[in-house]
C-alpha atoms as a PDB file:
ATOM      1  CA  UNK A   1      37.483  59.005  60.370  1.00  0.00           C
ATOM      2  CA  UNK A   2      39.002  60.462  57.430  1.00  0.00           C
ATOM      3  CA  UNK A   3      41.262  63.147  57.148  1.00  0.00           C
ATOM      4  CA  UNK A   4      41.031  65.659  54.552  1.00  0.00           C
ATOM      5  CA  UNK A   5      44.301  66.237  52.840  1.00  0.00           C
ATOM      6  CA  UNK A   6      44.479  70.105  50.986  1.00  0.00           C
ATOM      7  CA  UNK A   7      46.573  70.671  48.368  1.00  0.00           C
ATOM      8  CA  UNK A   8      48.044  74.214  49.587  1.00  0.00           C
ATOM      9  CA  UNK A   9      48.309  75.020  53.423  1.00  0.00           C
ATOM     10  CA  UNK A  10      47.445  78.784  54.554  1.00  0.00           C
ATOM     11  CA  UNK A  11      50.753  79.968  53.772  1.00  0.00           C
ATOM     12  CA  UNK A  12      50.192  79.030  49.916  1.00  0.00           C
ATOM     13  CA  UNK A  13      46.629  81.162  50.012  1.00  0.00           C
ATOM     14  CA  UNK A  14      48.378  84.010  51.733  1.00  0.00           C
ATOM     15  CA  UNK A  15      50.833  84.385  49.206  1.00  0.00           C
ATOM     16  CA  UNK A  16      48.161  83.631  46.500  1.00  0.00           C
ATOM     17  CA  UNK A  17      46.173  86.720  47.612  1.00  0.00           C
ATOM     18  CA  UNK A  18      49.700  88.955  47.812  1.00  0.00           C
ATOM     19  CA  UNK A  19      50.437  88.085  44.509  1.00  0.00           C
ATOM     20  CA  UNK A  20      47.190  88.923  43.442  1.00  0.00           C
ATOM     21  CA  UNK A  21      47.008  92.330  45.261  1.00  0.00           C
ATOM     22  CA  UNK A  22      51.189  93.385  43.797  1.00  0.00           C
ATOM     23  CA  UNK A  23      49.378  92.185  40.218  1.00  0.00           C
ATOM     24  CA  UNK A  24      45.921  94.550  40.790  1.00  0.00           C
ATOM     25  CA  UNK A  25      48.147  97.257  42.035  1.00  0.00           C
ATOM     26  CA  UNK A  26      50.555  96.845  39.097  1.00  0.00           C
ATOM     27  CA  UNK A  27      47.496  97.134  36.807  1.00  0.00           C
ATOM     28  CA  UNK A  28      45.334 100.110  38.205  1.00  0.00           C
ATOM     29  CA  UNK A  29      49.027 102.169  38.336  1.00  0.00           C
ATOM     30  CA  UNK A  30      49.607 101.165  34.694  1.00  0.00           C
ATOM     31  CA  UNK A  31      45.742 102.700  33.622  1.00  0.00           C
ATOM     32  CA  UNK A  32      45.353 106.447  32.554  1.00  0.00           C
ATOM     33  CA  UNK A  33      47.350 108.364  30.606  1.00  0.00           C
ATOM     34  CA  UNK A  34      45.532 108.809  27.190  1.00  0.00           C
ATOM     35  CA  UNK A  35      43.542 112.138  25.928  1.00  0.00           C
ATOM     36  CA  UNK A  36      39.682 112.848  24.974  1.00  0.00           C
ATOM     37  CA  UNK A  37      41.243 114.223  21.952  1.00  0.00           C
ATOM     38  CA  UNK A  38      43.409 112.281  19.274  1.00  0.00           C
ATOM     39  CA  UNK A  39      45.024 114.868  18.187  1.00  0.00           C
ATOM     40  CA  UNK A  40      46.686 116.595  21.533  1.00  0.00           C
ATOM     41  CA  UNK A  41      49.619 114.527  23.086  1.00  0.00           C
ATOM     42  CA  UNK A  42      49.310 113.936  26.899  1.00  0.00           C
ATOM     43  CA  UNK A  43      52.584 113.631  28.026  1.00  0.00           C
ATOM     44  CA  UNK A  44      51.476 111.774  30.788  1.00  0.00           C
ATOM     45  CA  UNK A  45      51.648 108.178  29.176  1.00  0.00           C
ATOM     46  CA  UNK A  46      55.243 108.981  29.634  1.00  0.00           C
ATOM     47  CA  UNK A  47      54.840 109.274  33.553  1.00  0.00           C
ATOM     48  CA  UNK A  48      58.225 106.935  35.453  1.00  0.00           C
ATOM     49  CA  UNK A  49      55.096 105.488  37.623  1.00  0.00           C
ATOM     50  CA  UNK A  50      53.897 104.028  34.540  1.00  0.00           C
ATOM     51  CA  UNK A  51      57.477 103.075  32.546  1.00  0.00           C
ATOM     52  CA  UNK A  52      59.142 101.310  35.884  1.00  0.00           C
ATOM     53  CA  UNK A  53      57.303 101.402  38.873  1.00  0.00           C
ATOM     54  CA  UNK A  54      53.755  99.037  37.119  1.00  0.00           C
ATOM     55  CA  UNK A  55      55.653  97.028  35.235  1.00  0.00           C
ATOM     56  CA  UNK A  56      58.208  96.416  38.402  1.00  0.00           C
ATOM     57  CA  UNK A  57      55.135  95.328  40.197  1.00  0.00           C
ATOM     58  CA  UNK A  58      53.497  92.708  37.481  1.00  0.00           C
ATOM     59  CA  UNK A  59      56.914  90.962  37.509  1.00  0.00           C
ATOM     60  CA  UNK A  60      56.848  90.490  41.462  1.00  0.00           C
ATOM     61  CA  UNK A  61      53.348  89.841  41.663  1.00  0.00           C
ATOM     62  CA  UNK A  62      53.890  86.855  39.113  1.00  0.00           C
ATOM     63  CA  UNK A  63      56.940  85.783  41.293  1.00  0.00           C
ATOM     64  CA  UNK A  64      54.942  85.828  44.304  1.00  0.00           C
ATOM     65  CA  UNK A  65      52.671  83.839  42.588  1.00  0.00           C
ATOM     66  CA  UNK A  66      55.059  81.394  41.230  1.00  0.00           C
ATOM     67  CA  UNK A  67      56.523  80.753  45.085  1.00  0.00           C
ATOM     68  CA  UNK A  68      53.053  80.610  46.346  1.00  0.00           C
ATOM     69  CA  UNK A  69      52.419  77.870  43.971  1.00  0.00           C
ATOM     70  CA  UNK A  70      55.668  75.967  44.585  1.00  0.00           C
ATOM     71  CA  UNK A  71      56.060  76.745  48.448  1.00  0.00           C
ATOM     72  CA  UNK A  72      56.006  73.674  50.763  1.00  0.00           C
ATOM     73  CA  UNK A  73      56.214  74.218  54.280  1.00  0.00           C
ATOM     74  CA  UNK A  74      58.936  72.158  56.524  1.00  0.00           C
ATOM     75  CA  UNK A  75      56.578  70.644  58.487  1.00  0.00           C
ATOM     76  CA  UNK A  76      54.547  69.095  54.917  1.00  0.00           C
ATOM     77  CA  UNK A  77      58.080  67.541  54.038  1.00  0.00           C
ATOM     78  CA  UNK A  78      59.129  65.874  56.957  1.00  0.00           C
ATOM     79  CA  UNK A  79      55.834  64.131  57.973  1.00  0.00           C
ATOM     80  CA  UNK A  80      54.345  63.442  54.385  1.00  0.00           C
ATOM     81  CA  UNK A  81      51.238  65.063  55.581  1.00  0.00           C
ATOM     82  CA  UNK A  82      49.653  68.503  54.057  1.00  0.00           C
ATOM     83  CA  UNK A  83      48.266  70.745  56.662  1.00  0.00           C
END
């Protein structure tokens, strides 16, 4: 019988969905912000959740999602054989 050979292993699809999450988070923290009117400011755009703490968040979720991508497990390397 054949054996089915997977390209990631359940470490890869963990990650996957962490990255994912850090990137959604990054996102829905980044939203908000503007005014109904054009002509009043909303200082609020301004807000340090929205300058560093988003922004912080896109870059790790992509980094996550980078080492998800590239992450091979010990065990894959030795014996030749994906999990």
């Amino acid at each position: 019988m054949k054996t089915e050979k997977y390209l990631f292993s359940k470490v890869n699809y963990i990650l996957m969905v962490a990255g994912l999450l850090l990137i959604g988070i990054g996102y829905l923290l980044m939203m908000g912000g503007g005014s109904e009117d054009p002509n009043v400011f909303n200082p609020e755009i301004f807000n340090s959740t929205r300058i560093k703490l988003a922004p912080s968040l896109l870059v790790l979720g992509f980094a996550v999602e980078i080492v998800a991508i590239m992450w091979r497990s010990k065990s894959n390397t030795s014996q030749g054989e994906l999990e």
